[in-house]
C-alpha atoms as a PDB file:
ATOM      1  CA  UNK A   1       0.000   0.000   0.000  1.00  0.00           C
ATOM      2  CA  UNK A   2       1.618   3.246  -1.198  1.00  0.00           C
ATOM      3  CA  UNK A   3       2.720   6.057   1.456  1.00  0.00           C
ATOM      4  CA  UNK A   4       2.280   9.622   1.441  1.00  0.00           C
ATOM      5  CA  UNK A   5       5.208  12.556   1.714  1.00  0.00           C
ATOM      6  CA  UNK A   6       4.344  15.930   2.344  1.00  0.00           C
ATOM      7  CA  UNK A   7       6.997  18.296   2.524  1.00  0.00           C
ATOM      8  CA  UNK A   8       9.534  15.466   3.002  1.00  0.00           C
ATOM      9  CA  UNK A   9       7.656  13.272   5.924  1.00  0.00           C
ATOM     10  CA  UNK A  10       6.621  10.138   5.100  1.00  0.00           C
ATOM     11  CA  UNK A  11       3.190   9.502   5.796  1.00  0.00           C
ATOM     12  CA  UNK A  12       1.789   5.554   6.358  1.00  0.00           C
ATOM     13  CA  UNK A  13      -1.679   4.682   5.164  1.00  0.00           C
ATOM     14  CA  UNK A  14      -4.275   4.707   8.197  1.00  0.00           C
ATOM     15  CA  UNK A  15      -6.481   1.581   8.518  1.00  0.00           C
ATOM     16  CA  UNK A  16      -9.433   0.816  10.830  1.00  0.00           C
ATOM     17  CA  UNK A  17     -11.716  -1.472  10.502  1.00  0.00           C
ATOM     18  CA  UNK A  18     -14.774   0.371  12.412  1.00  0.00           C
ATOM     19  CA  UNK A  19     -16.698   2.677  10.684  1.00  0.00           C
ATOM     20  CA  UNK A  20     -17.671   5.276  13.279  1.00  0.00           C
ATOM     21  CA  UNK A  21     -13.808   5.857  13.600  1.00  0.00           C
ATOM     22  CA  UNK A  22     -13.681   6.464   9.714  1.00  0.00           C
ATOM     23  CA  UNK A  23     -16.739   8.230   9.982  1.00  0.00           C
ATOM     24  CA  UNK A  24     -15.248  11.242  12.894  1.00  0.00           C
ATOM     25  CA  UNK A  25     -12.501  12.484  10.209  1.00  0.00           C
ATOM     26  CA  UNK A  26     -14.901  12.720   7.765  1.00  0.00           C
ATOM     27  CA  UNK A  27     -16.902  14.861  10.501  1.00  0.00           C
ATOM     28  CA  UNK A  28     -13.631  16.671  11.062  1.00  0.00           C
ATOM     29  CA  UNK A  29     -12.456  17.473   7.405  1.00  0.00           C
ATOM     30  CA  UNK A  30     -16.356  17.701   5.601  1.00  0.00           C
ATOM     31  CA  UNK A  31     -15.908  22.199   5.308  1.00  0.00           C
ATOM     32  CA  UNK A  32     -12.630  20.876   3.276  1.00  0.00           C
ATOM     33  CA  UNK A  33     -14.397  19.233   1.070  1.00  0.00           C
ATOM     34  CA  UNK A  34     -17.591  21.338   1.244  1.00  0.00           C
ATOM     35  CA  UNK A  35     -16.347  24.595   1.966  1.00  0.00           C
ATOM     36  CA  UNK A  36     -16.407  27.036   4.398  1.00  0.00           C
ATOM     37  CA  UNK A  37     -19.996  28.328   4.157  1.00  0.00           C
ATOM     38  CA  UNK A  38     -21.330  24.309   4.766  1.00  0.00           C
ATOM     39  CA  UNK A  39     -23.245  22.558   7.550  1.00  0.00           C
ATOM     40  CA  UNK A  40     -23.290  18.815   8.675  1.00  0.00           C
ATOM     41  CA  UNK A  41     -26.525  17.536   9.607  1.00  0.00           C
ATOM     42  CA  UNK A  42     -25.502  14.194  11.241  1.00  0.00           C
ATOM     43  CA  UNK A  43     -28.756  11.939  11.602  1.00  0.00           C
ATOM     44  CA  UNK A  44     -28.667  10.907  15.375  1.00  0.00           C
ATOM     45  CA  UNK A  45     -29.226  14.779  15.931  1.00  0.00           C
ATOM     46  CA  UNK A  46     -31.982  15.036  13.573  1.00  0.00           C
ATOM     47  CA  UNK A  47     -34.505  14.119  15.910  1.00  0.00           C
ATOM     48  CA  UNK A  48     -37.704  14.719  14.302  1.00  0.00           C
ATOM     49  CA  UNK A  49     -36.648  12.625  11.684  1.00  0.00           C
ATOM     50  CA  UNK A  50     -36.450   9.139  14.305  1.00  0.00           C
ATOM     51  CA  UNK A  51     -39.542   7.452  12.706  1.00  0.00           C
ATOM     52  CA  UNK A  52     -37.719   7.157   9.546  1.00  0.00           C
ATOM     53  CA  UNK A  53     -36.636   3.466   9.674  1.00  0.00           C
ATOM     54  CA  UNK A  54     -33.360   4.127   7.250  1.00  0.00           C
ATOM     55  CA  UNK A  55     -31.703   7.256   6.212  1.00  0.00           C
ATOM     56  CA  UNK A  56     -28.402   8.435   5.190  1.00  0.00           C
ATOM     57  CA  UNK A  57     -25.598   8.526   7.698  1.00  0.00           C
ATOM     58  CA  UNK A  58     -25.890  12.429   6.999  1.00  0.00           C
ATOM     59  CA  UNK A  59     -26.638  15.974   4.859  1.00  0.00           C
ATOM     60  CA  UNK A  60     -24.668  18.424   4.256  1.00  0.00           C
ATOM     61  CA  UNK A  61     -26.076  21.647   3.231  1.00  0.00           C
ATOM     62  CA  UNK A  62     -23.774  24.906   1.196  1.00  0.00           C
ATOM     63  CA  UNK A  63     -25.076  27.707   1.401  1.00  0.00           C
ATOM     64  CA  UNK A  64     -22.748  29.018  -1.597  1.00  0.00           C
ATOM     65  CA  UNK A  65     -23.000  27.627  -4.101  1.00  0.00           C
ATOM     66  CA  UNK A  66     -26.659  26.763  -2.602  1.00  0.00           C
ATOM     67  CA  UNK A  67     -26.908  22.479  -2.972  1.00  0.00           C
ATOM     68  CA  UNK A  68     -27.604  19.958  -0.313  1.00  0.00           C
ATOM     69  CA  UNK A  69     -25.750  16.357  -0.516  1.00  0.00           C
ATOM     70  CA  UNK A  70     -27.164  13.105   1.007  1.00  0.00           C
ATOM     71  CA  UNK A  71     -23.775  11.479   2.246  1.00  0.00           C
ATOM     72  CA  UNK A  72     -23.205   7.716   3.188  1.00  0.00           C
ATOM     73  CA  UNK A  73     -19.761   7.541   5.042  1.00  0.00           C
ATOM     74  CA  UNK A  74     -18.923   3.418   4.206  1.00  0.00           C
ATOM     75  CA  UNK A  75     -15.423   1.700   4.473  1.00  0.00           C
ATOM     76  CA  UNK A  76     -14.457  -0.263   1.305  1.00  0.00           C
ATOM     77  CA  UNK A  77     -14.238  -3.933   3.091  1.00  0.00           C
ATOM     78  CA  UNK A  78     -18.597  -3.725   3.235  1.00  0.00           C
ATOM     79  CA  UNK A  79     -20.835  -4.868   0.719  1.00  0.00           C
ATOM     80  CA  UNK A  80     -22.149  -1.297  -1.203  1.00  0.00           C
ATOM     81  CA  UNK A  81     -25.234  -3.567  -1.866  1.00  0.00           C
ATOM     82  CA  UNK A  82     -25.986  -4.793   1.901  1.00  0.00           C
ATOM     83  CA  UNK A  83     -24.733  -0.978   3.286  1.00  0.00           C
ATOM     84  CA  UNK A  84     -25.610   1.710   1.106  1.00  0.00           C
ATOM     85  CA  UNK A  85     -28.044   0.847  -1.622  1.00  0.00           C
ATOM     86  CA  UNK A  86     -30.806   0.163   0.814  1.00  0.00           C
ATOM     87  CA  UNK A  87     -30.281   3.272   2.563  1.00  0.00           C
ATOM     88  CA  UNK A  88     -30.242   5.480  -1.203  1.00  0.00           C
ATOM     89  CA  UNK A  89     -33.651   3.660  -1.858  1.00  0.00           C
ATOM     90  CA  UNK A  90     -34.985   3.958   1.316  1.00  0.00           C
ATOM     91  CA  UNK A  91     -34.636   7.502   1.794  1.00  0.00           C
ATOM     92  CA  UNK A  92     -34.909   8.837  -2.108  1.00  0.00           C
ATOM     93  CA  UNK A  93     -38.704   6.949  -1.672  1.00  0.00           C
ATOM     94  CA  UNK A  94     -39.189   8.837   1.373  1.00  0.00           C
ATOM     95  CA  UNK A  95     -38.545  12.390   0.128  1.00  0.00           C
ATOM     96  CA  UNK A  96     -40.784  12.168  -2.698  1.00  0.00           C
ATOM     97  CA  UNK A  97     -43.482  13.172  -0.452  1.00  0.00           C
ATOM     98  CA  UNK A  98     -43.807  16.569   0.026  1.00  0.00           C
ATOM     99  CA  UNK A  99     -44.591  16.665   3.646  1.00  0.00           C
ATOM    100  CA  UNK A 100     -41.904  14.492   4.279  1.00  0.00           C
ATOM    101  CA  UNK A 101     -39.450  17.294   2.482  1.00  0.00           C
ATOM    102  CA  UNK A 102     -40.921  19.798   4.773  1.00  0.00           C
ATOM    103  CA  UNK A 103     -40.375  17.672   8.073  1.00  0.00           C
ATOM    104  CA  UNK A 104     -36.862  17.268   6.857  1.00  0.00           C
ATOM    105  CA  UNK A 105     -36.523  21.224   6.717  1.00  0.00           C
ATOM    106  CA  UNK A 106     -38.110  21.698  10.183  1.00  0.00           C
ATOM    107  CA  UNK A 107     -34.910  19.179  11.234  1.00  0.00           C
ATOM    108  CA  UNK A 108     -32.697  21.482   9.684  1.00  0.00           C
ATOM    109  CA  UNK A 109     -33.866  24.408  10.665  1.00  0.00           C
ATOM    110  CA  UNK A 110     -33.974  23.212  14.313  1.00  0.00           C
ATOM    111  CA  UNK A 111     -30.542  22.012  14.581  1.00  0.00           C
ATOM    112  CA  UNK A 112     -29.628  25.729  13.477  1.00  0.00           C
ATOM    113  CA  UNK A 113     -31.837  27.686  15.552  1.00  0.00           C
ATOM    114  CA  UNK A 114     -30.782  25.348  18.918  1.00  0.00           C
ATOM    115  CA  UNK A 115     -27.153  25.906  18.202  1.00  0.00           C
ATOM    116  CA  UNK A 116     -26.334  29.766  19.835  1.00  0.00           C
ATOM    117  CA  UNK A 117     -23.374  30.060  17.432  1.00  0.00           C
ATOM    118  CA  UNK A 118     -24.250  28.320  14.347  1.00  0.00           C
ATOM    119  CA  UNK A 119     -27.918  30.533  14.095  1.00  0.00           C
ATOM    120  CA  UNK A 120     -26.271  33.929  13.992  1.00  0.00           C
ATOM    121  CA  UNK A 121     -23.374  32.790  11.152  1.00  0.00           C
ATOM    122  CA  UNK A 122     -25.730  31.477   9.556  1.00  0.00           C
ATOM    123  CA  UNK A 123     -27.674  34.295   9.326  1.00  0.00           C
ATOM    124  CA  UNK A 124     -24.446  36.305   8.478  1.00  0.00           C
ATOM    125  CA  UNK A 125     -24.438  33.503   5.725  1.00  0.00           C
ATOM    126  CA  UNK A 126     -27.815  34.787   4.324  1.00  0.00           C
ATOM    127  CA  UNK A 127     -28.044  38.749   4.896  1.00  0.00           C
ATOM    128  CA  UNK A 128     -31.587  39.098   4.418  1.00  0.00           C
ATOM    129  CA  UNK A 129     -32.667  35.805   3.641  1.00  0.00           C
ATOM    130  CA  UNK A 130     -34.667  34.084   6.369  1.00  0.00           C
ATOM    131  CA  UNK A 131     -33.174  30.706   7.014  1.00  0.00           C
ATOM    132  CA  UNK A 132     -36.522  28.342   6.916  1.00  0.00           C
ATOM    133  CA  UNK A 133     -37.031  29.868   3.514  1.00  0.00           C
ATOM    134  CA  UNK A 134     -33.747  29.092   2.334  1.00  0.00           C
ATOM    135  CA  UNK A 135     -33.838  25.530   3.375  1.00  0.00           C
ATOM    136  CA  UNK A 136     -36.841  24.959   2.211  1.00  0.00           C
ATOM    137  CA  UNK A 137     -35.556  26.305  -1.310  1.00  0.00           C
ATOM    138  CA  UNK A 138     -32.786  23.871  -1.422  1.00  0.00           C
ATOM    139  CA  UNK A 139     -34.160  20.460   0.275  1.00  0.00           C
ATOM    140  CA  UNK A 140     -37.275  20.972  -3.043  1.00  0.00           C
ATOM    141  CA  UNK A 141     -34.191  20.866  -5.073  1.00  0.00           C
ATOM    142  CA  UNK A 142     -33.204  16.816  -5.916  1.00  0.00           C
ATOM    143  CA  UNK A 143     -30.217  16.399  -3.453  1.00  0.00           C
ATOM    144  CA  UNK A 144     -26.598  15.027  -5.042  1.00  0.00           C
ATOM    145  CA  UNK A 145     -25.525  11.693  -3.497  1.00  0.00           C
ATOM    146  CA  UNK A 146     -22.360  11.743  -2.085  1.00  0.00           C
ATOM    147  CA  UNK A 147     -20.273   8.498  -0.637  1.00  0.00           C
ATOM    148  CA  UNK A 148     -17.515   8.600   1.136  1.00  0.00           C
ATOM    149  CA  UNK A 149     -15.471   5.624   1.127  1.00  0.00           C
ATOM    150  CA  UNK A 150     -11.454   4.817   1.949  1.00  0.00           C
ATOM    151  CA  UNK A 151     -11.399   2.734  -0.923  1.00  0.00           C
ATOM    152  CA  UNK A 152     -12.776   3.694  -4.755  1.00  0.00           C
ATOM    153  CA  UNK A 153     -13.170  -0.153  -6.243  1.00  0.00           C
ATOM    154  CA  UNK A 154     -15.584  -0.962  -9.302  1.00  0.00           C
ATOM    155  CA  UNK A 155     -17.995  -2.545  -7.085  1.00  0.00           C
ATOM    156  CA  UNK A 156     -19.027   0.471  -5.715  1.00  0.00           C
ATOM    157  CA  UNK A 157     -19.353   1.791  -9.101  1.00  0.00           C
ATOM    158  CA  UNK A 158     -21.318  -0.977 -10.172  1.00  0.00           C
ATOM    159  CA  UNK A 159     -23.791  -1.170  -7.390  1.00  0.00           C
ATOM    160  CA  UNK A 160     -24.804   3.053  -7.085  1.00  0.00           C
ATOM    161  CA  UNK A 161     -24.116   3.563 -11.073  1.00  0.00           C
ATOM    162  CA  UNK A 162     -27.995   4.305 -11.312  1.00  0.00           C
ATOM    163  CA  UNK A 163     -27.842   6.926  -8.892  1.00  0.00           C
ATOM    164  CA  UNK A 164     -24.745   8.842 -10.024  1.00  0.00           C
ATOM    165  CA  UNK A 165     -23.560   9.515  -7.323  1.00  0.00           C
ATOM    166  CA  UNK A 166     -20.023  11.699  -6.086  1.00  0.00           C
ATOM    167  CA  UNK A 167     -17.842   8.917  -5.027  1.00  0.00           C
ATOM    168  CA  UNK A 168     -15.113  10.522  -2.838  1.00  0.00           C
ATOM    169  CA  UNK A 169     -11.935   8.227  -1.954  1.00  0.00           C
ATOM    170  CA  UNK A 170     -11.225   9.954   1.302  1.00  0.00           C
ATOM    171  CA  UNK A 171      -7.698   8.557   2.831  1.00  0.00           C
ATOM    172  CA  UNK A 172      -5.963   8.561   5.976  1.00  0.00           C
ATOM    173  CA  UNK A 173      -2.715   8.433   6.678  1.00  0.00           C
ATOM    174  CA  UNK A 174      -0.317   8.547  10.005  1.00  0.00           C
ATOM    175  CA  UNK A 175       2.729   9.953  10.534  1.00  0.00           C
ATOM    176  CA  UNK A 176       5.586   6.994  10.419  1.00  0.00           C
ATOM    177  CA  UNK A 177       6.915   6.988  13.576  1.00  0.00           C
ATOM    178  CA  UNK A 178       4.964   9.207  15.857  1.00  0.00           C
ATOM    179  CA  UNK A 179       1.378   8.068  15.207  1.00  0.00           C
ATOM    180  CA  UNK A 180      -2.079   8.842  13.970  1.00  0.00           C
ATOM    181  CA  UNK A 181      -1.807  12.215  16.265  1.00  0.00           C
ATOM    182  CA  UNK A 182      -0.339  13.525  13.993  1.00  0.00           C
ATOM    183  CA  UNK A 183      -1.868  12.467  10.639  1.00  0.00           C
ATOM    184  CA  UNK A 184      -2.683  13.180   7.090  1.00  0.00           C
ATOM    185  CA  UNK A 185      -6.073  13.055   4.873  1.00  0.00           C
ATOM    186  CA  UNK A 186      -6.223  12.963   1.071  1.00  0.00           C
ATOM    187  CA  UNK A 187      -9.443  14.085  -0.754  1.00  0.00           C
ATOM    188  CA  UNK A 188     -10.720  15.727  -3.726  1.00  0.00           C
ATOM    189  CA  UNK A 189     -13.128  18.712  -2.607  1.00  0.00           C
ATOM    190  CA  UNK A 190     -16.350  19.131  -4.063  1.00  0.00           C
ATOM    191  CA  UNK A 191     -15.707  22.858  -4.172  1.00  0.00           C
ATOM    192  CA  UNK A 192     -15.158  24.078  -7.623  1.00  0.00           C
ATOM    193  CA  UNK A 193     -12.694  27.501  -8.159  1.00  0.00           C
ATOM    194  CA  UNK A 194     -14.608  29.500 -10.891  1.00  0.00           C
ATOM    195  CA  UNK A 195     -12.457  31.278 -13.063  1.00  0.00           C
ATOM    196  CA  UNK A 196     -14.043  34.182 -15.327  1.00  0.00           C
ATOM    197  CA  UNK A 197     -12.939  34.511 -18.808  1.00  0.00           C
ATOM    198  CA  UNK A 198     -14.215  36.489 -21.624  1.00  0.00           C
ATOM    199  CA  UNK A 199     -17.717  35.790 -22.470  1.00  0.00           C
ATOM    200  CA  UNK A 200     -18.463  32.209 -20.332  1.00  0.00           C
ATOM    201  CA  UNK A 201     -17.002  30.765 -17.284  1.00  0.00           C
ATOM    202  CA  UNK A 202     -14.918  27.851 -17.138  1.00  0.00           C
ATOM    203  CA  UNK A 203     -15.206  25.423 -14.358  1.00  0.00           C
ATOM    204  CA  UNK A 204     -12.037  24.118 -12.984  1.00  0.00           C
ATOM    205  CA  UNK A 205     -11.929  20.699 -11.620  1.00  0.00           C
ATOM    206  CA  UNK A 206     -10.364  20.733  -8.317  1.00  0.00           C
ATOM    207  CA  UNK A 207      -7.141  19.087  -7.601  1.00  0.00           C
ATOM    208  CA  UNK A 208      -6.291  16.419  -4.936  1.00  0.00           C
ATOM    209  CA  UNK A 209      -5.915  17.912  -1.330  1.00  0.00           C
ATOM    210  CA  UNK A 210      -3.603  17.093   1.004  1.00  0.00           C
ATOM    211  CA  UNK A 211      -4.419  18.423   4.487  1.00  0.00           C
ATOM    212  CA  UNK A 212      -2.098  17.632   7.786  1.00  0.00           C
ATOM    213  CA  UNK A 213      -3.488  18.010  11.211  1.00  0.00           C
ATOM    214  CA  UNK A 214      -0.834  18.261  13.981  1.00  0.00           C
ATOM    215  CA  UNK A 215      -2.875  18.029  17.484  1.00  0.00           C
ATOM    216  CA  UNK A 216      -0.852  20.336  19.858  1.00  0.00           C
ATOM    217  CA  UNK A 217      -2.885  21.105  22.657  1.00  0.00           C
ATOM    218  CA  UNK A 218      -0.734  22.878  25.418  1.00  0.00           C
ATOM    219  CA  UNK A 219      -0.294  20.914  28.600  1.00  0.00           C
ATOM    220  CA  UNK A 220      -2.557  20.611  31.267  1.00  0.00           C
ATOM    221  CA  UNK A 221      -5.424  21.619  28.725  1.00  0.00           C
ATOM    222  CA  UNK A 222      -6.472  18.208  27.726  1.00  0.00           C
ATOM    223  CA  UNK A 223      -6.361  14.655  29.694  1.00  0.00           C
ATOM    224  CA  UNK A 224      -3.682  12.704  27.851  1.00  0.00           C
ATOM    225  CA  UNK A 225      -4.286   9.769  25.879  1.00  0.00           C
ATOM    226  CA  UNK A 226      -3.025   7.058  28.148  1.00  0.00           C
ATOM    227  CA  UNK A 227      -5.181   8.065  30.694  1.00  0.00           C
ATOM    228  CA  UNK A 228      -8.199   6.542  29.216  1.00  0.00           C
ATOM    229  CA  UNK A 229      -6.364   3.432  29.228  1.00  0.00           C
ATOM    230  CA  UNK A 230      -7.358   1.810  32.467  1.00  0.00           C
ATOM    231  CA  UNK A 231     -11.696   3.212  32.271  1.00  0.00           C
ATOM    232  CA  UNK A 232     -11.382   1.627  28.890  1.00  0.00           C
ATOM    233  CA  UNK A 233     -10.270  -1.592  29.978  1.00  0.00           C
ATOM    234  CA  UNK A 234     -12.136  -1.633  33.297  1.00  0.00           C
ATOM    235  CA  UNK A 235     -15.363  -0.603  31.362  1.00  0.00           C
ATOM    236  CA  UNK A 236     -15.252  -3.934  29.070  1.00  0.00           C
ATOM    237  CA  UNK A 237     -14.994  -6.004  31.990  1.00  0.00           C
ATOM    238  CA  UNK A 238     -17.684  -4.690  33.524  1.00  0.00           C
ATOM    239  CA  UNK A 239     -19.791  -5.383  30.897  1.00  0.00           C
ATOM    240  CA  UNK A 240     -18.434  -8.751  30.601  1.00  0.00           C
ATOM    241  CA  UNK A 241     -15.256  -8.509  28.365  1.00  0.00           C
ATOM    242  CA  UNK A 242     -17.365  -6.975  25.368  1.00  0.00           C
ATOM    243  CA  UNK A 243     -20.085  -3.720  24.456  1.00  0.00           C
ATOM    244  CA  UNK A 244     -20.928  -1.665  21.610  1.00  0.00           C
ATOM    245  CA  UNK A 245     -18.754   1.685  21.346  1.00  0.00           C
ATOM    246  CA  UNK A 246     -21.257   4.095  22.723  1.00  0.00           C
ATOM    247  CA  UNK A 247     -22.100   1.980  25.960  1.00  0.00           C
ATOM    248  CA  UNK A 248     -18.114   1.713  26.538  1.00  0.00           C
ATOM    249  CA  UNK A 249     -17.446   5.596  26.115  1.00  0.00           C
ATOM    250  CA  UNK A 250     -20.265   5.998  28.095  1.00  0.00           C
ATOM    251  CA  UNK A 251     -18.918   4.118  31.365  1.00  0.00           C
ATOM    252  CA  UNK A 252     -15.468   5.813  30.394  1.00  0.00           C
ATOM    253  CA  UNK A 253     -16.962   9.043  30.510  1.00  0.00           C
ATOM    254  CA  UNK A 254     -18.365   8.021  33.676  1.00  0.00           C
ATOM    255  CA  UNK A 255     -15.282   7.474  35.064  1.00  0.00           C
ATOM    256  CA  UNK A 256     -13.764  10.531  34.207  1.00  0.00           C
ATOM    257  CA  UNK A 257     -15.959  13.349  34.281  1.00  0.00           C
ATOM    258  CA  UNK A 258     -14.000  14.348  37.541  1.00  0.00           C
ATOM    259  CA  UNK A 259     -10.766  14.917  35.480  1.00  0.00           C
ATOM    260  CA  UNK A 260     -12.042  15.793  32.336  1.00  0.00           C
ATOM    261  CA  UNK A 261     -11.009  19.857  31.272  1.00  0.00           C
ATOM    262  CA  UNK A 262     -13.556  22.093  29.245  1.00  0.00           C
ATOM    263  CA  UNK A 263     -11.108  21.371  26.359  1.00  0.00           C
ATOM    264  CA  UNK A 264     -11.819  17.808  26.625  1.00  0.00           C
ATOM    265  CA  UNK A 265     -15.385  18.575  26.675  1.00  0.00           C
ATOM    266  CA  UNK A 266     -15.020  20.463  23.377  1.00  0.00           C
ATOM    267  CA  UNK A 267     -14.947  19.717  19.828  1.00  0.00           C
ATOM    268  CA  UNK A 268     -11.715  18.913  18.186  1.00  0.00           C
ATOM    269  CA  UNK A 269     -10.553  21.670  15.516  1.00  0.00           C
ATOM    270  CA  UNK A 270     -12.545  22.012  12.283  1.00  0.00           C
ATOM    271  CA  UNK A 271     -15.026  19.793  13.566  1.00  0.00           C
ATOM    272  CA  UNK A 272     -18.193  18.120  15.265  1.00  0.00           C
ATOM    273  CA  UNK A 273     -16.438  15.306  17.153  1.00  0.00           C
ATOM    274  CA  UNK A 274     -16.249  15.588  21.143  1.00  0.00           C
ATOM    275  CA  UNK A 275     -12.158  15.800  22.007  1.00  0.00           C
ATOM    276  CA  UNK A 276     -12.423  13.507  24.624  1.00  0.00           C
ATOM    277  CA  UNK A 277     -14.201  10.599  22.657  1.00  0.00           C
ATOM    278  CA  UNK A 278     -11.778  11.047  19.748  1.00  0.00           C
ATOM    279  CA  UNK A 279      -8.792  11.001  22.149  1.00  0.00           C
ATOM    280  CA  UNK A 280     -10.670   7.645  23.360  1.00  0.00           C
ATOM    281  CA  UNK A 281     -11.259   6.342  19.978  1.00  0.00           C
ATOM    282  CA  UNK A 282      -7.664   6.882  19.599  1.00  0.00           C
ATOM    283  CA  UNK A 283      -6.785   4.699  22.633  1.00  0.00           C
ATOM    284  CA  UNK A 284      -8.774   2.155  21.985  1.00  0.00           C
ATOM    285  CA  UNK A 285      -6.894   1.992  18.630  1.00  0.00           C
ATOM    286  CA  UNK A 286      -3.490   1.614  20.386  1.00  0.00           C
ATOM    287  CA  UNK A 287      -5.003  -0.866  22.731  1.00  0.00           C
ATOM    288  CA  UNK A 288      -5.976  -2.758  19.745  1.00  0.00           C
ATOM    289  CA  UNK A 289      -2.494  -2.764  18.187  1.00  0.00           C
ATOM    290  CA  UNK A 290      -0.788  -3.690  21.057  1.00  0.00           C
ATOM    291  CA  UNK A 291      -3.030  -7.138  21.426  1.00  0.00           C
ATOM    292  CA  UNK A 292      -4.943  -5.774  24.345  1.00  0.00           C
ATOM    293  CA  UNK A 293      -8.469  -5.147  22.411  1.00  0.00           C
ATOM    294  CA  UNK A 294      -9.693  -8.326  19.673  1.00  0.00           C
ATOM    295  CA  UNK A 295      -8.376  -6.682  16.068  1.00  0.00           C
ATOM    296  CA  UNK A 296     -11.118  -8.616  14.824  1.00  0.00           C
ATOM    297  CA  UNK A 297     -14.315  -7.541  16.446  1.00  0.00           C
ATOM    298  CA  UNK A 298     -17.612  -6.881  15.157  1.00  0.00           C
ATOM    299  CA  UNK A 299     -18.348  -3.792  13.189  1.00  0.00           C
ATOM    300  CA  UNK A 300     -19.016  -1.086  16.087  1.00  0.00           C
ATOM    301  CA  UNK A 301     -17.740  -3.798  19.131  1.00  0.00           C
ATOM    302  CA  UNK A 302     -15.404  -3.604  21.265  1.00  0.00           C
ATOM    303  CA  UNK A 303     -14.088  -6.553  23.092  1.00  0.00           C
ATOM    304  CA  UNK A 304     -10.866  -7.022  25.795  1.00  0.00           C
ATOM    305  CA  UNK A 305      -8.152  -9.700  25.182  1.00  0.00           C
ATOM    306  CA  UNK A 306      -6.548 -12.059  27.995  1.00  0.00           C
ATOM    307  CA  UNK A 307      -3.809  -9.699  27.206  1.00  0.00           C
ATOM    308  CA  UNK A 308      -6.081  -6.462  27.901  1.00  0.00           C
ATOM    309  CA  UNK A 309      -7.590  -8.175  31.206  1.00  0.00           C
ATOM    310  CA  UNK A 310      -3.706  -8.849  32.609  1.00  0.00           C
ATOM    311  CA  UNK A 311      -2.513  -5.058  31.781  1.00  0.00           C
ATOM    312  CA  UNK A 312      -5.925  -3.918  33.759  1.00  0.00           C
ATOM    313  CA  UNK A 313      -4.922  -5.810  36.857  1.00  0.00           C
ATOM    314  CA  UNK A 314      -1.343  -4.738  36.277  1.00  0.00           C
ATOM    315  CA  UNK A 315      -2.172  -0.788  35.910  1.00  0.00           C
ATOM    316  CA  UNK A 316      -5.185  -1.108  38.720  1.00  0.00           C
ATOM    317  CA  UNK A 317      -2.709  -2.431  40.978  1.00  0.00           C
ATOM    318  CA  UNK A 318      -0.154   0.451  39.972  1.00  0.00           C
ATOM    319  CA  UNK A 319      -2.748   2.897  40.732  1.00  0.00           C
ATOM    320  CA  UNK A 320      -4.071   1.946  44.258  1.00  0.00           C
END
């Protein structure tokens, strides 16, 4: 598998076999690929949409140029007909009713107007336009489908080539040496540059981006990684060596609330993630490397080793 070098660093491909991991850079890096003037809708916040039984993993909304995106976030190793082409049909059957397109708006427009920084850029975003009206003029536009995936491979084509949808080979890659803390992500944005010429406009397609994130938080402003380390493990045995992701973080949350800072409790740069669940997530994927978490888990699982269960009495005993 081919590395990256940017500005003389070699950069190591990034692999993870659970989705939701995959799925926080694209939360981090989406206004890269978006733009600036963009919004993330992420379903589990969309509350007014729960009785939907299957929609995308998100939307993403631009206010310029004004578009709105239905995005599945999938990792290349699933089956595009078993993951994402029954949640295209699902939810392209559901928006042809025009009630359901307005209860969709009302979810936008709620996120917005319940966020106390998001509703007043926004409305710097629009000047005069109210914002129910403008998302109600884009979502009765036809949305662009948008996949995300690690891995471009004619399957994928295959299996969504009736939707036409933008297939976006988003990669990750880690520093060689030091670790995914400080890692890379390779893209091609969706945001054209226009370039006016004489008489028409030409629209330029956008080259490959290449964006490194260094995470340098000063010390004493955020709980280091290793300190999730022993909640982790103790939180698996507790619930009997194994437990989906969001039951573990929260019994490691928990467990920490005492220590964690308000930088913990924020978002990580340039995105939507929580700092202290991505530093987590990043644990976790250490523990995994090191033989202490099963590599091979169910999707969304995670589950202690033998291993894991010896370094828990080990560090427990360290600690008392």
């Amino acid at each position: 598998m081919s590395s990256l070098i940017v500005d003389g660093i070699r950069f190591t491909p990034w692999i993870t076999d659970d989705e939701s991991e995959f799925e926080d850079y694209f939360k981090q890096y989406y206004k890269k690929i978006f733009g600036d003037k963009s919004i993330l809708f992420e379903k589990k916040k969309l509350t007014s949409l729960a009785g939907i039984s299957s929609i995308p993993d998100g939307f993403v909304v631009t206010f310029q140029p004004q578009n709105w995106y239905i995005i599945e976030v999938e990792l290349a190793i699933h089956d595009p007909h078993k993951h994402i082409v029954p949640q295209i049909n699902s939810f392209l059957a559901y928006i042809k009713n025009s009630n359901d397109r307005r209860q969709l708006v009302n979810a936008f427009y709620n996120f917005i107007r319940d966020d106390d920084v998001l509703e007043p850029t926004v409305k710097g975003w629009l000047g005069k336009t109210e914002i129910h009206q403008f998302l109600s003029d884009v979502v009765f536009d036809n949305p662009q489908i948008v996949i995300i995936i690690d891995k471009q491979e004619d399957r994928l084509l295959e299996a969504t080539q009736i939707y036409q949808p933008r297939i976006i080979e988003f990669k990750i890659f880690q520093r060689e040496g030091v670790g995914i803390n400080v890692h890379a992500v390779q893209f091609e944005p969706i945001v054209r540059q226009i370039i006016l010429r004489p008489e028409r406009e030409i629209e330029e397609k956008p080259k490959q981006e290449v964006v490194v994130s260094v995470e340098r938080a000063r010390r004493g402003e955020t709980t280091p990684q290793t300190a999730y380390t022993l909640p982790i493990l103790e939180s698996l045995i507790e619930m009997g060596g194994s437990g989906k992701m969001r039951d573990v973080l929260d019994r490691v949350h928990d467990k920490m609330k005492n220590k964690l800072t308000p930088k913990d409790l924020g978002k990580v740069p340039s995105g939507t993630a929580i700092k202290w669940k991505n530093t987590a997530q990043w644990d976790r994927q250490r523990l995994k490397t090191e033989g202490y978490l099963k590599k091979d888990s169910p999707f969304g699982i995670w589950e202690i080793t033998e291993e894991g269960r010896k370094s828990y009495e080990k560090l427990k005993s360290n600690t008392s």
